[in-house]
Protein backbone atom coordinates (compact mmCIF):
# COMPACT_ATOMS: atom_id res chain seq x y z
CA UNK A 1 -18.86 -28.68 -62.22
CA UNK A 2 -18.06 -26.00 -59.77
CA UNK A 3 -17.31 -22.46 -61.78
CA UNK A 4 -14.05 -20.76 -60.83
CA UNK A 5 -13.20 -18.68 -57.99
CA UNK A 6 -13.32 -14.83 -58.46
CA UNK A 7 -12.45 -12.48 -55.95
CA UNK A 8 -15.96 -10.88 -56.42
CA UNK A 9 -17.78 -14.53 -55.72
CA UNK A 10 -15.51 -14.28 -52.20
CA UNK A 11 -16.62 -10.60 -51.44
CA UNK A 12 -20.09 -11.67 -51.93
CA UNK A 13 -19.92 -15.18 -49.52
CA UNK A 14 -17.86 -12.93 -47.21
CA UNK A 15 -20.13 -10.25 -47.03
CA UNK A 16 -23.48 -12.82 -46.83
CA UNK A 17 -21.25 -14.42 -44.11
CA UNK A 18 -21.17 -11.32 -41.78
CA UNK A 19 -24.82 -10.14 -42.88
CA UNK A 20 -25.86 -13.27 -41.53
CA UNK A 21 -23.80 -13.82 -38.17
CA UNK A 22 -24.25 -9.98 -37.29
CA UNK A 23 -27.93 -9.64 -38.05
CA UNK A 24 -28.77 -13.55 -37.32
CA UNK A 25 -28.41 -13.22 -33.50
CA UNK A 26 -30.72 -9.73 -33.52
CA UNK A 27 -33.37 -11.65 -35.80
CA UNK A 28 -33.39 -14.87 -33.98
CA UNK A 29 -33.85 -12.46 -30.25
CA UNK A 30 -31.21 -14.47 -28.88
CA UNK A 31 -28.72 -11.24 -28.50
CA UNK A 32 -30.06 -7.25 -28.54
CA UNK A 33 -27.98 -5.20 -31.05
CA UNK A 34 -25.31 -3.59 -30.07
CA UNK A 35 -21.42 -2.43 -31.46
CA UNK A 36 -19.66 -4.94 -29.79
CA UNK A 37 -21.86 -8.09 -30.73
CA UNK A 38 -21.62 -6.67 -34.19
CA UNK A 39 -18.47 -6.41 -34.49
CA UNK A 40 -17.72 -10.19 -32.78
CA UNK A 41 -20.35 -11.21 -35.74
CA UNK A 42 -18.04 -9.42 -38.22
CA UNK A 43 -14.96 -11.45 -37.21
CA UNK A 44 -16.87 -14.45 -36.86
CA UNK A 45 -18.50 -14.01 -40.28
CA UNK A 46 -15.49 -13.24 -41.80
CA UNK A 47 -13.22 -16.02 -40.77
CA UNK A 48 -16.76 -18.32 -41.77
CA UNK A 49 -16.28 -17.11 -45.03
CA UNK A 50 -12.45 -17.46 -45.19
CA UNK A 51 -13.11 -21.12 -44.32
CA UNK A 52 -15.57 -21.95 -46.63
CA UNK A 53 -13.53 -20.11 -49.25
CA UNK A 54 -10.67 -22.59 -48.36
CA UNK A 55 -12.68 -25.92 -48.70
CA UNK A 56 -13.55 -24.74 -52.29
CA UNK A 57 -9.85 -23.18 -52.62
CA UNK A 58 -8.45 -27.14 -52.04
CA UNK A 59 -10.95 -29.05 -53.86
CA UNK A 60 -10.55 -27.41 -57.13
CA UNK A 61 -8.32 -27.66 -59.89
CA UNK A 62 -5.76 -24.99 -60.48
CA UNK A 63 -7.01 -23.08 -62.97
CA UNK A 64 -10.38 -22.26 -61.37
CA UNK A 65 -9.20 -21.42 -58.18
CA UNK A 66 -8.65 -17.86 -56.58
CA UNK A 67 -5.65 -16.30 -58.56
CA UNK A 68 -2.26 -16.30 -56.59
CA UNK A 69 -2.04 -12.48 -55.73
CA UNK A 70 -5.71 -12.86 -53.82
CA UNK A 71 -4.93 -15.70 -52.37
CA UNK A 72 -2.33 -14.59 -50.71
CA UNK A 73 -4.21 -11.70 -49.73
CA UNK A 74 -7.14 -13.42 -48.51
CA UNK A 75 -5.08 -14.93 -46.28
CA UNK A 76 -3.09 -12.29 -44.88
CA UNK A 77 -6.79 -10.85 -44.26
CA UNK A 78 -6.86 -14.06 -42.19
CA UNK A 79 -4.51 -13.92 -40.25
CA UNK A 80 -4.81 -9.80 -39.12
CA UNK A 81 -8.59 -11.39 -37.96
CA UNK A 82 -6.56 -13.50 -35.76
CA UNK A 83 -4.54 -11.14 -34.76
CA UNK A 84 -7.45 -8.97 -33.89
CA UNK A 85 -8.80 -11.28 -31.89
CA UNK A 86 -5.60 -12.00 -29.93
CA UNK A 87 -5.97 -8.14 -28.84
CA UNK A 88 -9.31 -8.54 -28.30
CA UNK A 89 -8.79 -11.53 -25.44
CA UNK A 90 -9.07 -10.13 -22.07
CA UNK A 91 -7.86 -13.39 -19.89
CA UNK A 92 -4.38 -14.87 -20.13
CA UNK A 93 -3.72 -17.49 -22.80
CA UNK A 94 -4.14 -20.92 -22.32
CA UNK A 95 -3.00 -23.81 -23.92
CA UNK A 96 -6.75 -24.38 -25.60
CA UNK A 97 -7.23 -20.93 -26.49
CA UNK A 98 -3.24 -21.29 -28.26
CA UNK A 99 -4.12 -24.42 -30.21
CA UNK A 100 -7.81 -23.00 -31.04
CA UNK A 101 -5.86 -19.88 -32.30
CA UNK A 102 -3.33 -21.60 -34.74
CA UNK A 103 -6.38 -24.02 -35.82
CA UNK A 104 -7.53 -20.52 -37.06
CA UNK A 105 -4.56 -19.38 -38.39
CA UNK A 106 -3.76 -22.03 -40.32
CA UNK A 107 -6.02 -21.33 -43.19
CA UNK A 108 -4.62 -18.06 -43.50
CA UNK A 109 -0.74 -19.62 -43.65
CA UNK A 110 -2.49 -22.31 -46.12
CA UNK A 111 -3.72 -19.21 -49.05
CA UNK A 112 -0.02 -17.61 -48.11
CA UNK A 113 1.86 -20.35 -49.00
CA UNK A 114 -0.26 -21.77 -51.81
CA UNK A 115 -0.73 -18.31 -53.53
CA UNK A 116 3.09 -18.30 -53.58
CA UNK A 117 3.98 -21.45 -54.61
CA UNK A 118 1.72 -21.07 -57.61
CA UNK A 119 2.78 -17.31 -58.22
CA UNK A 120 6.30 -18.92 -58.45
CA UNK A 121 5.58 -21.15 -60.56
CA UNK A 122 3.90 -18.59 -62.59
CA UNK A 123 7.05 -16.52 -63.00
CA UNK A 124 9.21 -17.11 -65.83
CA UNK A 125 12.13 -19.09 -65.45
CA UNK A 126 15.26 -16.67 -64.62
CA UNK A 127 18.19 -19.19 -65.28
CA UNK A 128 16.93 -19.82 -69.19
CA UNK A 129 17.94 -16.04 -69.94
């Protein structure tokens, strides 16, 4: 059985995730170092980890996954990456590059919505007082 989600276990996977697609590339001498690779590897890493976060996020039960108020979070974290790299593009936006950026998005809306739902549900009931 998987243990629960805690936001340290996601700072660790996220920060492995960018360790390994910043200094992967240098290692492997298929890219020299330099500031803009590493930060490319950064977003790249990061949105990894986001993902893999998610897979773990839907497959367990409710009371071991990431608690509401970092959920959302994590994926309003999500989301600004996106954004980031919507300022980042250089070229005019296709129609690929549109539904590649809400395939990465929609994680990010995914945590939002969940983390709410369940931070609603959380609440006590108002109408009872």
């Amino acid at each position: 059985m998987k243990p629960p989600q805690t936001l340290g276990s996601v700072i660790g996977v996220m920060l492995f995730s960018i360790l390994v697609w910043v200094v992967g590339p240098v290692v492997t001498g298929s890219h020299e170092f330099g500031w803009n690779r590493a930060a490319e590897g950064m977003l790249s890493g990061a949105t990894f980890a986001i993902l893999w976060t998610l897979m773990d996020y839907a497959r367990l039960p409710v009371e071991k996954r990431l608690p509401a108020p970092h959920a959302i979070g994590l994926g309003g974290f999500n989301l600004a990456l996106v954004a980031l790299m919507v300022a980042k593009r250089s070229g005019p936006l296709t129609v690929g590059s549109a539904i590649g950026l809400i395939a990465l998005a929609s994680p990010g809306v995914y945590l939002i919505v969940n983390g709410s739902r369940r931070r609603k549900a959380a609440l006590p009931d108002s109408s009872q007082r």
